[in-house]
C-alpha atoms as a PDB file:
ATOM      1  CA  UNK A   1      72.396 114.009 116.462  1.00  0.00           C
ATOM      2  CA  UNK A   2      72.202 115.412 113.046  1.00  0.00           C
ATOM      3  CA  UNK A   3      73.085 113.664 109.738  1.00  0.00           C
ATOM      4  CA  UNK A   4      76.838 113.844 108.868  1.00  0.00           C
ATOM      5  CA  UNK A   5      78.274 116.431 106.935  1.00  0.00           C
ATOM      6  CA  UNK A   6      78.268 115.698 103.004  1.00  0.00           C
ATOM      7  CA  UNK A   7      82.159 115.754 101.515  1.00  0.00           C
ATOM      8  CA  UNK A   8      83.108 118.527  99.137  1.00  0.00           C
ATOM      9  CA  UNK A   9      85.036 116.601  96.613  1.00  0.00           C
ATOM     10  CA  UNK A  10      87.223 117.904  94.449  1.00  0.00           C
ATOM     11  CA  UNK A  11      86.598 117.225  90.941  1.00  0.00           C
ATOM     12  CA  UNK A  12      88.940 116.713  88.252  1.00  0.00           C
ATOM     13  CA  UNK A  13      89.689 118.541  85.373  1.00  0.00           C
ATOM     14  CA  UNK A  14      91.528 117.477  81.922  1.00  0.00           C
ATOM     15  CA  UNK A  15      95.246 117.677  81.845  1.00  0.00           C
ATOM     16  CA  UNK A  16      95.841 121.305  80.008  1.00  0.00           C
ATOM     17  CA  UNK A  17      97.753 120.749  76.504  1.00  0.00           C
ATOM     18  CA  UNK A  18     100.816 122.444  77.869  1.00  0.00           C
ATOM     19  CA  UNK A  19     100.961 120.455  81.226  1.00  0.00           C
ATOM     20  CA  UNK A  20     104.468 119.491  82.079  1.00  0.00           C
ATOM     21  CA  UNK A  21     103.906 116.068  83.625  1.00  0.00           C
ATOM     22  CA  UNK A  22     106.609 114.526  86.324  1.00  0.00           C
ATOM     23  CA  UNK A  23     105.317 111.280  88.323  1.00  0.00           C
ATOM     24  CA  UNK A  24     106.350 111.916  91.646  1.00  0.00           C
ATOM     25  CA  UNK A  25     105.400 108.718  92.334  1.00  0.00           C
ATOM     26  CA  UNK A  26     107.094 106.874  90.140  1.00  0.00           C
ATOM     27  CA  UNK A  27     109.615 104.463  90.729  1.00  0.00           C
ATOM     28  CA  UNK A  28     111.712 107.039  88.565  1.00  0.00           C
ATOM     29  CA  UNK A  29     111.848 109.347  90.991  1.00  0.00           C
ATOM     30  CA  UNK A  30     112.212 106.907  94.129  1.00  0.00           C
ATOM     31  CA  UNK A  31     108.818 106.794  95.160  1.00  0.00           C
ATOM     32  CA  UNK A  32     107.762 103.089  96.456  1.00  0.00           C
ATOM     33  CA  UNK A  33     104.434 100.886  97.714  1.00  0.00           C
ATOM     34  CA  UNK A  34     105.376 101.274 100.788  1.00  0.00           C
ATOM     35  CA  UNK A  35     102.199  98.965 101.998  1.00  0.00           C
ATOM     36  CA  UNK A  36      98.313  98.314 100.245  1.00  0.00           C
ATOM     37  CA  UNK A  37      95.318  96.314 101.092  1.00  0.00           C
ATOM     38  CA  UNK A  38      94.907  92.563 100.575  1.00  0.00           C
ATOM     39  CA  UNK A  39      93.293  91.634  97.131  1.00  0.00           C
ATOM     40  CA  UNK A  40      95.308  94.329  94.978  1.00  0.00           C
ATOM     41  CA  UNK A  41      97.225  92.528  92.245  1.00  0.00           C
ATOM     42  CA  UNK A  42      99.887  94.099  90.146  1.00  0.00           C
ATOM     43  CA  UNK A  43     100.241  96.731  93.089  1.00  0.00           C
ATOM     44  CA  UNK A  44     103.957  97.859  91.523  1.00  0.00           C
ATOM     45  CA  UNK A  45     102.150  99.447  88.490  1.00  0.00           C
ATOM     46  CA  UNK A  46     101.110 102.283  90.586  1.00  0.00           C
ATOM     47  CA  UNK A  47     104.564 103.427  90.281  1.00  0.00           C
ATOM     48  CA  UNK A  48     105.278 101.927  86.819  1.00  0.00           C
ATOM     49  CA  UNK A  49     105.182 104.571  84.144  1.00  0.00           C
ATOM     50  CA  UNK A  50     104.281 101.669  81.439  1.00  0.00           C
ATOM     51  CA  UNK A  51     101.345 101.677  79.968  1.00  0.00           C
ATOM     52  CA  UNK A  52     101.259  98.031  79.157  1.00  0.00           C
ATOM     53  CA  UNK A  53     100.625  97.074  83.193  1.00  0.00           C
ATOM     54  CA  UNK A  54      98.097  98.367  85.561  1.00  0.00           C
ATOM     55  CA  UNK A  55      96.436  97.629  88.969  1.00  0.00           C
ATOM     56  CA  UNK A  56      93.438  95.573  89.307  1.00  0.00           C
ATOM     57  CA  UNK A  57      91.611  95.935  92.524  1.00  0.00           C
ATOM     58  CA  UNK A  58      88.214  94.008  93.187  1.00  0.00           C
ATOM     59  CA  UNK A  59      84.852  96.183  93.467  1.00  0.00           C
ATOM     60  CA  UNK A  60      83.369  94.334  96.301  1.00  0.00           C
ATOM     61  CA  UNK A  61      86.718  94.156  98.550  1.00  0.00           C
ATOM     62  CA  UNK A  62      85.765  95.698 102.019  1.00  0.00           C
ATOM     63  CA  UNK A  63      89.160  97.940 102.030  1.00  0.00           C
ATOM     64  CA  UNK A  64      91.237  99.315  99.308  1.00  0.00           C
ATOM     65  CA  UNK A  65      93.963 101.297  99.969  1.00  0.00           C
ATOM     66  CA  UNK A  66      97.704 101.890  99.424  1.00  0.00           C
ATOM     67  CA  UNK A  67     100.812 104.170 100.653  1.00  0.00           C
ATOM     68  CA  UNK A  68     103.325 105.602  98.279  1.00  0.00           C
ATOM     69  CA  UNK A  69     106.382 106.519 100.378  1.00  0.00           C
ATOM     70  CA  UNK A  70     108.357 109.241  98.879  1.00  0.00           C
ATOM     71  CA  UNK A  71     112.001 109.635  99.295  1.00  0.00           C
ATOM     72  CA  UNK A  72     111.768 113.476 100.727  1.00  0.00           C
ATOM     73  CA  UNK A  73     108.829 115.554 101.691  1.00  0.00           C
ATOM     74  CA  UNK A  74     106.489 117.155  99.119  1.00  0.00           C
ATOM     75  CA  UNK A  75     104.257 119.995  98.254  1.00  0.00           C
ATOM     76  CA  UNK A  76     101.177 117.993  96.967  1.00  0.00           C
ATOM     77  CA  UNK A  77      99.319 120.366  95.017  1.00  0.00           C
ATOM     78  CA  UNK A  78      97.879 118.309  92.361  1.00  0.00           C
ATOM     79  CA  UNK A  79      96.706 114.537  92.357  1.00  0.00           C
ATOM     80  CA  UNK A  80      96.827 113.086  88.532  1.00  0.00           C
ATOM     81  CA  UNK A  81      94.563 109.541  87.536  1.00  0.00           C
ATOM     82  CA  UNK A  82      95.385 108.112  84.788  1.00  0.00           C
ATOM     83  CA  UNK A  83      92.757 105.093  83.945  1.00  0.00           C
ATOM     84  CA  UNK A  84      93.559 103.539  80.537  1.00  0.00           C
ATOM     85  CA  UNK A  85      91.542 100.751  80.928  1.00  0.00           C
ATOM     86  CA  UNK A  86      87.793 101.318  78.820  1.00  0.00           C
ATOM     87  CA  UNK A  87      86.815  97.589  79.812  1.00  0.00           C
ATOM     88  CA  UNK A  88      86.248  97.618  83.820  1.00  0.00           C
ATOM     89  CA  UNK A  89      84.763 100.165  86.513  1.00  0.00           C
ATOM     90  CA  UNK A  90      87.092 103.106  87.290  1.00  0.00           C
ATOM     91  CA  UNK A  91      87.043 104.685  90.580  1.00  0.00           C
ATOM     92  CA  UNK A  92      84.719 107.457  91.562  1.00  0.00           C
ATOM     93  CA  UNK A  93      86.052 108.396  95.123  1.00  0.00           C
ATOM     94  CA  UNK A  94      88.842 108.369  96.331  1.00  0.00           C
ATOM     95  CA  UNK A  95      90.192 110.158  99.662  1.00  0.00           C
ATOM     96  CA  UNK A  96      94.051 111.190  99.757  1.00  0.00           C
ATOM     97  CA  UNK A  97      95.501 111.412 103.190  1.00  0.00           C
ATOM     98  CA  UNK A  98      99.342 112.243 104.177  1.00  0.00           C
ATOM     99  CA  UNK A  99     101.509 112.121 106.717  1.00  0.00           C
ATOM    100  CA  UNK A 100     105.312 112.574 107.541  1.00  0.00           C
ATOM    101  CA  UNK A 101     105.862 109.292 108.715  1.00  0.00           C
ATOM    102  CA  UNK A 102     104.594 105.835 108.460  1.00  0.00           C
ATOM    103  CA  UNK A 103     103.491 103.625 109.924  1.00  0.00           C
ATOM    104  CA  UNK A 104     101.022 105.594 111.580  1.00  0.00           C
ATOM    105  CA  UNK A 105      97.384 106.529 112.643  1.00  0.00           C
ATOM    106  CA  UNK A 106      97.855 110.304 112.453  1.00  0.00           C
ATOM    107  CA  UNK A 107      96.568 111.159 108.800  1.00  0.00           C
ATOM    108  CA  UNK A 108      96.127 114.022 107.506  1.00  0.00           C
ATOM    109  CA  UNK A 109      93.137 114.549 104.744  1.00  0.00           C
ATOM    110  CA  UNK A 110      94.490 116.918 101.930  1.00  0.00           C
ATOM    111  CA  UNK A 111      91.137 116.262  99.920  1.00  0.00           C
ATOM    112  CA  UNK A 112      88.010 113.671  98.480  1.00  0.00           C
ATOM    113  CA  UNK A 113      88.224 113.437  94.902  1.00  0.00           C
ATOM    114  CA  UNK A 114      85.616 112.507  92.658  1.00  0.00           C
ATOM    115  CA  UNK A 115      86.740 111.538  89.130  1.00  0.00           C
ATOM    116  CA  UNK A 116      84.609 111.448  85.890  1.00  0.00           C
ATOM    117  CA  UNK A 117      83.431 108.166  84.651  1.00  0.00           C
ATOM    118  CA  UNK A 118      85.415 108.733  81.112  1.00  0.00           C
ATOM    119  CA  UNK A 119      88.667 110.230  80.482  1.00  0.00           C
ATOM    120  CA  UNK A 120      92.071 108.597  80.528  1.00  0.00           C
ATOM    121  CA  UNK A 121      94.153 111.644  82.550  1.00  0.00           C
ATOM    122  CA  UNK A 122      92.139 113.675  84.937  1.00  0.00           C
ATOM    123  CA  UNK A 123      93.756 115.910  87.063  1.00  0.00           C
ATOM    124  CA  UNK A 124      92.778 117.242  90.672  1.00  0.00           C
ATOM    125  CA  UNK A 125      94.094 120.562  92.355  1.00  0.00           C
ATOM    126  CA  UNK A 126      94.495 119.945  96.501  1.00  0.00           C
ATOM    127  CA  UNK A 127      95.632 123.223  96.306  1.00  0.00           C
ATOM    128  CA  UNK A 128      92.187 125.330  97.987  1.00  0.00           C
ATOM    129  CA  UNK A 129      91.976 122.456 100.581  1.00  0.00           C
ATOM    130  CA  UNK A 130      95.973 122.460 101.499  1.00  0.00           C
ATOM    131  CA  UNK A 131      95.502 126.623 102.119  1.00  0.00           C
ATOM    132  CA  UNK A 132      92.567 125.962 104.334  1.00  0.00           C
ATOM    133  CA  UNK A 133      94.840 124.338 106.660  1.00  0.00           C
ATOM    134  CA  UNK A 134      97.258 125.467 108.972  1.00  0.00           C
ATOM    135  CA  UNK A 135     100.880 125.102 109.003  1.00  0.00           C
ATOM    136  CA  UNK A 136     102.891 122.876 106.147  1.00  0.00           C
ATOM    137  CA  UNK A 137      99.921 119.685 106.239  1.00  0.00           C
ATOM    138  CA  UNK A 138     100.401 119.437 102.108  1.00  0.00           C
ATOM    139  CA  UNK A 139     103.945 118.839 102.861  1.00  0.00           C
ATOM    140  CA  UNK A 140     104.107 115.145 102.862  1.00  0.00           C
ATOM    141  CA  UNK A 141     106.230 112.091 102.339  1.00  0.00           C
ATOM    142  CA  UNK A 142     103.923 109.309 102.849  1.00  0.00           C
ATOM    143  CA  UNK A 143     100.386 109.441 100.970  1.00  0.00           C
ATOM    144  CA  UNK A 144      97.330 107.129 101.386  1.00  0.00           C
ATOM    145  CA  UNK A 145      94.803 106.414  98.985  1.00  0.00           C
ATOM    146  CA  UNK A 146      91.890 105.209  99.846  1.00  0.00           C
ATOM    147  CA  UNK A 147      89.294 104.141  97.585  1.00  0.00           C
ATOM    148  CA  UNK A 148      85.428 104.737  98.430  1.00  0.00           C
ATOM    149  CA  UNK A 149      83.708 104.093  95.496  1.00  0.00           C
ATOM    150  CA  UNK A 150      83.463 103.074  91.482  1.00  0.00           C
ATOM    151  CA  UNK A 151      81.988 104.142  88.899  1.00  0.00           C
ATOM    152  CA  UNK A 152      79.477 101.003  87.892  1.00  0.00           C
ATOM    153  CA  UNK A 153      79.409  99.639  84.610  1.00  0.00           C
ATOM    154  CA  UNK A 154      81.638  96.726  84.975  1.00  0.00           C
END
């Protein structure tokens, strides 16, 4: 047996001044927890546009994860994190998965991201993984996130 292949991550980038932002996974546009890990507090803010509330999620919980159910299908092309808190660890890597229906055990990976350690908005393009695979895979209306790591610094 050999070692494991390493990931390719996609790394972020900074939100381009004439970006045209709209939260599909907001609660604005009918996107909804549909189910996270235990030990998440404040879970709703991941849909809340408000800056004034965010997510906490411990360092040293074994899993951390949540599903955002859309209310139609999607074209996921880009993945935006938005960290505006300069006090605590922010994550590092994070994988995004989808599917068409949920519950289930059938996820599809549409890419690893690995953010920068500053920066309040960083923005990640799935789009060179989605046209490595076949079919409509980046069409989704259920996405995981799963977090693998934080940046330290606590």
């Amino acid at each position: 047996g050999g070692r494991p292949p390493v990931p390719q991550y996609v790394r972020s980038a900074p939100y381009p001044k004439d970006f045209q932002e709209f939260d599909y996974a907001s609660d604005r546009a009918g996107a909804r927890v549909a189910e996270n890990s235990k030990g998440i507090s404040k879970m709703k803010s991941i849909t809340d546009a408000s800056p004034e509330t965010y997510m906490l999620t411990p360092c040293d919980a074994p899993t951390r994860w949540w599903v955002i159910a859309f209310p139609e299908k999607l074209l996921v092309e880009q993945v935006g994190l938005v960290n505006l808190e300069f006090f605590a660890s922010s994550f590092r890597h994070l994988q995004i998965l989808g599917s068409d229906s949920y519950p289930t055990d059938n996820w599809l990976v549409l890419g690893v991201l690995e953010s920068e350690p500053v920066g309040t908005h960083q923005l990640f393009d799935l789009r060179p993984s989605c046209a490595r695979m076949s079919g409509s895979s980046c069409w989704v209306r259920f996405l995981k996130v799963r977090l693998l790591s934080h940046h330290e610094g606590e």
